[in-house]
Protein backbone atom coordinates (compact mmCIF):
# COMPACT_ATOMS: atom_id res chain seq x y z
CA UNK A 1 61.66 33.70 188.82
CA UNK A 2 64.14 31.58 186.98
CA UNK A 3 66.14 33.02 184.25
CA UNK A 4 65.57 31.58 180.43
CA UNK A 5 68.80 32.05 179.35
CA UNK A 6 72.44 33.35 180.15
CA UNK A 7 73.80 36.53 178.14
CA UNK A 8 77.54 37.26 177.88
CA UNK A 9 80.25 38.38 175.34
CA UNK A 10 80.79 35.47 172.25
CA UNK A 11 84.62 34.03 172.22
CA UNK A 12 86.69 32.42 169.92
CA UNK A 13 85.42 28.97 171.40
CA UNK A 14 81.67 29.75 170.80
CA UNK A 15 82.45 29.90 167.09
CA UNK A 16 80.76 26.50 166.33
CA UNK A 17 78.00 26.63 168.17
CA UNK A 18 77.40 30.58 166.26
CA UNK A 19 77.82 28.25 162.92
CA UNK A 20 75.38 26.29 164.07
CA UNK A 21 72.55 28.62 165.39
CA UNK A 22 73.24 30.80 161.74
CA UNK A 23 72.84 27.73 159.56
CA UNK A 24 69.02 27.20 161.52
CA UNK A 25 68.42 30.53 160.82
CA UNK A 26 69.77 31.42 157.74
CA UNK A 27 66.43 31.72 155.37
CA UNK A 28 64.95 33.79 158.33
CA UNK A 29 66.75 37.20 157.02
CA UNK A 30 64.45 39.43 155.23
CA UNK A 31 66.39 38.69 151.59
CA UNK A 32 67.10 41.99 150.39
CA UNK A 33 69.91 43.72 149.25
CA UNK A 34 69.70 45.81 152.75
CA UNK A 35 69.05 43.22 154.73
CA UNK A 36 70.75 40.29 153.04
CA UNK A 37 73.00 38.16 155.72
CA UNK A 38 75.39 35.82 154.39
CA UNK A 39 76.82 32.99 156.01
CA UNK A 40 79.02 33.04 158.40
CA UNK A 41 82.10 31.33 157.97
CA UNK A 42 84.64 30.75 160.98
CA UNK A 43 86.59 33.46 160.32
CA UNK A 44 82.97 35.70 160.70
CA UNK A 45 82.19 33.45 163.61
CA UNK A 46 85.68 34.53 165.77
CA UNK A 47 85.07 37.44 167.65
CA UNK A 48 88.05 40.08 167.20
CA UNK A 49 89.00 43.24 169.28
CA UNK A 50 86.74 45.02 166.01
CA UNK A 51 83.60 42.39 165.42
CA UNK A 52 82.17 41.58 168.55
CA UNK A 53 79.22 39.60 169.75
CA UNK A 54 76.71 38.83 172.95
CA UNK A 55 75.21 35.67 172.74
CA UNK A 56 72.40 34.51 174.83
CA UNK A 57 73.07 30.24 176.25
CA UNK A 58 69.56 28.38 177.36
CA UNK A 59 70.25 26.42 180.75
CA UNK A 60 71.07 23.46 178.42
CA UNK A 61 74.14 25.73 177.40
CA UNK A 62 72.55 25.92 173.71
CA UNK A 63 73.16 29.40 172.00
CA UNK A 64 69.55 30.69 171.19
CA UNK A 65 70.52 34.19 169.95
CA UNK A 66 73.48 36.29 169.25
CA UNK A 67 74.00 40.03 168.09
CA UNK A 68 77.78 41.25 166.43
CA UNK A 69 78.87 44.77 166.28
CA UNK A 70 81.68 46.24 164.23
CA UNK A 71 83.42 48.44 166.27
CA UNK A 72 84.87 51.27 164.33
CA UNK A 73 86.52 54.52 165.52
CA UNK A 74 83.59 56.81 165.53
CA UNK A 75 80.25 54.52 165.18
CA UNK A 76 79.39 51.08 166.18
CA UNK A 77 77.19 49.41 163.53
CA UNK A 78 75.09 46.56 164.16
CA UNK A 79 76.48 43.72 161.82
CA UNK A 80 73.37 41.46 162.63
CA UNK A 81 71.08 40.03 165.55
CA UNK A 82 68.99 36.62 164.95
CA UNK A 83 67.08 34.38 167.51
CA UNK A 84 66.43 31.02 167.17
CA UNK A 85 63.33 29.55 166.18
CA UNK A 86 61.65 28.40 169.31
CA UNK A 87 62.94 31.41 171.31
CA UNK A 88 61.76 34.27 169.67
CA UNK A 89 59.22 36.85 171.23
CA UNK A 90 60.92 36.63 174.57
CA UNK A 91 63.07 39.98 174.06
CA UNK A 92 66.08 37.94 173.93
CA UNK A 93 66.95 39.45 170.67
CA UNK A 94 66.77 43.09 172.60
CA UNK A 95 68.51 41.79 175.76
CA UNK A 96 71.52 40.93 173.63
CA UNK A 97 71.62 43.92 171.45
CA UNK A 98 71.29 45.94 174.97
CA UNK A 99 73.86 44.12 176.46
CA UNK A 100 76.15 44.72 173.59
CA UNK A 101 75.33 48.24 173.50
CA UNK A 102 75.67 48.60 177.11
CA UNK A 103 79.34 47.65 177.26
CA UNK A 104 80.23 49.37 174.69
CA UNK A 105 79.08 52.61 176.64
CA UNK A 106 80.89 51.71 179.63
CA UNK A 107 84.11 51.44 177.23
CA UNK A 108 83.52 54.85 176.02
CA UNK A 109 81.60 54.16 172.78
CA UNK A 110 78.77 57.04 172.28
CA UNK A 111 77.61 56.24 168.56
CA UNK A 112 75.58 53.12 167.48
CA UNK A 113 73.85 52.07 164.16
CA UNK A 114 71.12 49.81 163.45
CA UNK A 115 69.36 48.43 160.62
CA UNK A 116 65.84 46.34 160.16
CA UNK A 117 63.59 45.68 158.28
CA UNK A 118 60.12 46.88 158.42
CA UNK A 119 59.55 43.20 157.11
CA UNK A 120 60.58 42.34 160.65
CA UNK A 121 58.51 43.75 162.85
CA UNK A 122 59.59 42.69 166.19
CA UNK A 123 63.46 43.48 165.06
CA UNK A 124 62.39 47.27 164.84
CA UNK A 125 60.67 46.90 168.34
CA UNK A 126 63.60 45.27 169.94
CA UNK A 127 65.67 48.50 168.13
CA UNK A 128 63.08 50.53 169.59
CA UNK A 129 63.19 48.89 173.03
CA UNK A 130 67.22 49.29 173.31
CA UNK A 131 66.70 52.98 172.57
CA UNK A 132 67.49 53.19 168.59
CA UNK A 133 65.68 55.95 166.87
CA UNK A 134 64.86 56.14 163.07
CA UNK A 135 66.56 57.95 161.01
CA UNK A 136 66.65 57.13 157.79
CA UNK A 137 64.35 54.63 155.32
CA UNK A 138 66.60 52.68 152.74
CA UNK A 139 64.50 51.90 149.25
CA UNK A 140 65.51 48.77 147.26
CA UNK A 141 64.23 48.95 143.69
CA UNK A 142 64.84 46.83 140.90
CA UNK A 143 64.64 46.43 137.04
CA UNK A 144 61.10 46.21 135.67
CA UNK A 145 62.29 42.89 134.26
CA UNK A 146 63.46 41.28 137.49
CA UNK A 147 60.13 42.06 138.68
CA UNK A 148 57.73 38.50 138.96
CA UNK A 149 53.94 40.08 137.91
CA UNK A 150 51.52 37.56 138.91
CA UNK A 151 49.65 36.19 135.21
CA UNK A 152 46.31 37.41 136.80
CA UNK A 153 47.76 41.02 136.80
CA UNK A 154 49.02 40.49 132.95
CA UNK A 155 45.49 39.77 132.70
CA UNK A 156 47.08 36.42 131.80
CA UNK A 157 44.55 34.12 134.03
């Protein structure tokens, strides 16, 4: 069986090709405050000792997905995970979460953190498939004047 893709840690000289897979899939975010991503710069795009990131390369040696991780003391949070558009439902998204999460463990990190969005469906089954468990629901509400009610339920129509 040959292989789709290549998964390994993102370095400094990956940054422009992250630019470039994040500017495809920028309006793919679920565009909440919770879920919000914004942009990355190249400064956000350079991997450091405490922001890392997997990255998974198609045979053309195209990034098709990456995942960063802030790496604090006592938890490592999930900073965000996107595939692009003509690779998704092919687990890559959960192969390079698990592969982040994976050498983290061998480096002695216990805790990880997650979001999604139940918006996204197959981002909570890829947390789900890596081994993340729910434990909390976040709520975003909003004024009842930022709120767009359709004219037929103003009885407007």
């Amino acid at each position: 069986m040959r292989s789709l893709v290549t998964l390994r840690e993102l370095e400094a000289a990956d940054a422009h090709a992250m630019l470039a897979l994040d500017r495809e899939t920028l309006d793919d975010y679920p565009g909440d405050v919770a879920t919000a991503h914004e942009a990355l710069t190249i400064a956000r795009a350079t991997p450091t000792i405490n922001h890392r990131g997997w990255g998974a390369f198609a045979l053309d040696g195209r990034l098709v997905a990456m995942t960063f991780v802030d790496v604090g003391r006592d938890v490592v949070e999930t900073d965000f995970t996107v595939v692009g558009r003509g690779w998704r439902g092919r687990g890559i998204g959960a192969a390079v979460k698990a592969l982040s999460v994976t050498v983290l463990c061998e480096e002695g990190h216990l805790n990880f953190r997650t979001g999604g969005s139940m918006d996204n469906p197959a981002s909570i089954a890829a947390n789900r498939s890596v081994g993340y468990e729910q434990d909390e629901e976040w709520l975003t509400f909003v004024a009842a004047d930022e709120v767009q009610v359709p004219l037929s339920d103003r009885g407007l129509d």
